[in-house]
C-alpha atoms as a PDB file:
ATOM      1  CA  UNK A   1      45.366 130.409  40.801  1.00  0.00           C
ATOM      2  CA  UNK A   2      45.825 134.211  40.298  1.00  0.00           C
ATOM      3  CA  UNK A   3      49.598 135.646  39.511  1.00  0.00           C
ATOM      4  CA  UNK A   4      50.365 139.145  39.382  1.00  0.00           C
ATOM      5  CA  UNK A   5      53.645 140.579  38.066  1.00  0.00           C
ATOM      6  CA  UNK A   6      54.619 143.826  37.773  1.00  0.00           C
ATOM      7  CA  UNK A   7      57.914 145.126  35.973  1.00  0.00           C
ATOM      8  CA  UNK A   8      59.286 148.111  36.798  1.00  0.00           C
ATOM      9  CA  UNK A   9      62.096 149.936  35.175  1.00  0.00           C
ATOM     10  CA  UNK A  10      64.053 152.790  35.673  1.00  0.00           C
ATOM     11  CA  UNK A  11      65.923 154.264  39.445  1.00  0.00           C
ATOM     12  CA  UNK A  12      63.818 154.105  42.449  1.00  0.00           C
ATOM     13  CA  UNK A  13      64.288 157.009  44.384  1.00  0.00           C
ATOM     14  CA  UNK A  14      63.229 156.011  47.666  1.00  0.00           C
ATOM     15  CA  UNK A  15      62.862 152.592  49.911  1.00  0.00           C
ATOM     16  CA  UNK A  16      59.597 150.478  49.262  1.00  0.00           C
ATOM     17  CA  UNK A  17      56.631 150.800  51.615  1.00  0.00           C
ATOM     18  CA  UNK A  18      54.940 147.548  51.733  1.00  0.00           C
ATOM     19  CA  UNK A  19      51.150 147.339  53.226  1.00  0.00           C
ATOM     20  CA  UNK A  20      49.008 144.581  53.389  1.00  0.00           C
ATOM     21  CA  UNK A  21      45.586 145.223  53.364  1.00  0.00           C
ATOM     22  CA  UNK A  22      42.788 143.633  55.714  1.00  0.00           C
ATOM     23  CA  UNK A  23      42.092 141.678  52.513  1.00  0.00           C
ATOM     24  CA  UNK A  24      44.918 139.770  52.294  1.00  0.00           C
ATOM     25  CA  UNK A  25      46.383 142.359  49.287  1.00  0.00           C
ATOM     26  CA  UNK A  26      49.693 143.361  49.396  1.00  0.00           C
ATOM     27  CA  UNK A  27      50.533 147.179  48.462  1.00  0.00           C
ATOM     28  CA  UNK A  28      53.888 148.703  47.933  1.00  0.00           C
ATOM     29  CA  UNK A  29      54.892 152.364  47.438  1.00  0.00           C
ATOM     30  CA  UNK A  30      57.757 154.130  46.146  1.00  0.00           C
ATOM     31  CA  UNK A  31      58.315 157.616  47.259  1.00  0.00           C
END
């Protein structure tokens, strides 16, 4: 089994863009 985790700190300035790629990946932005 594969786990990612991600941490993020600070103020997001804009909404998260998630994406899932044709891979089954999942991508997120923050603008």
């Amino acid at each position: 089994m594969n786990l990612n985790k991600a941490f993020l700190i600070g103020r997001l300035t804009g909404d998260p863009q998630t994406k899932s790629l044709p891979s089954g990946q999942q991508v997120c932005n923050f603008s």
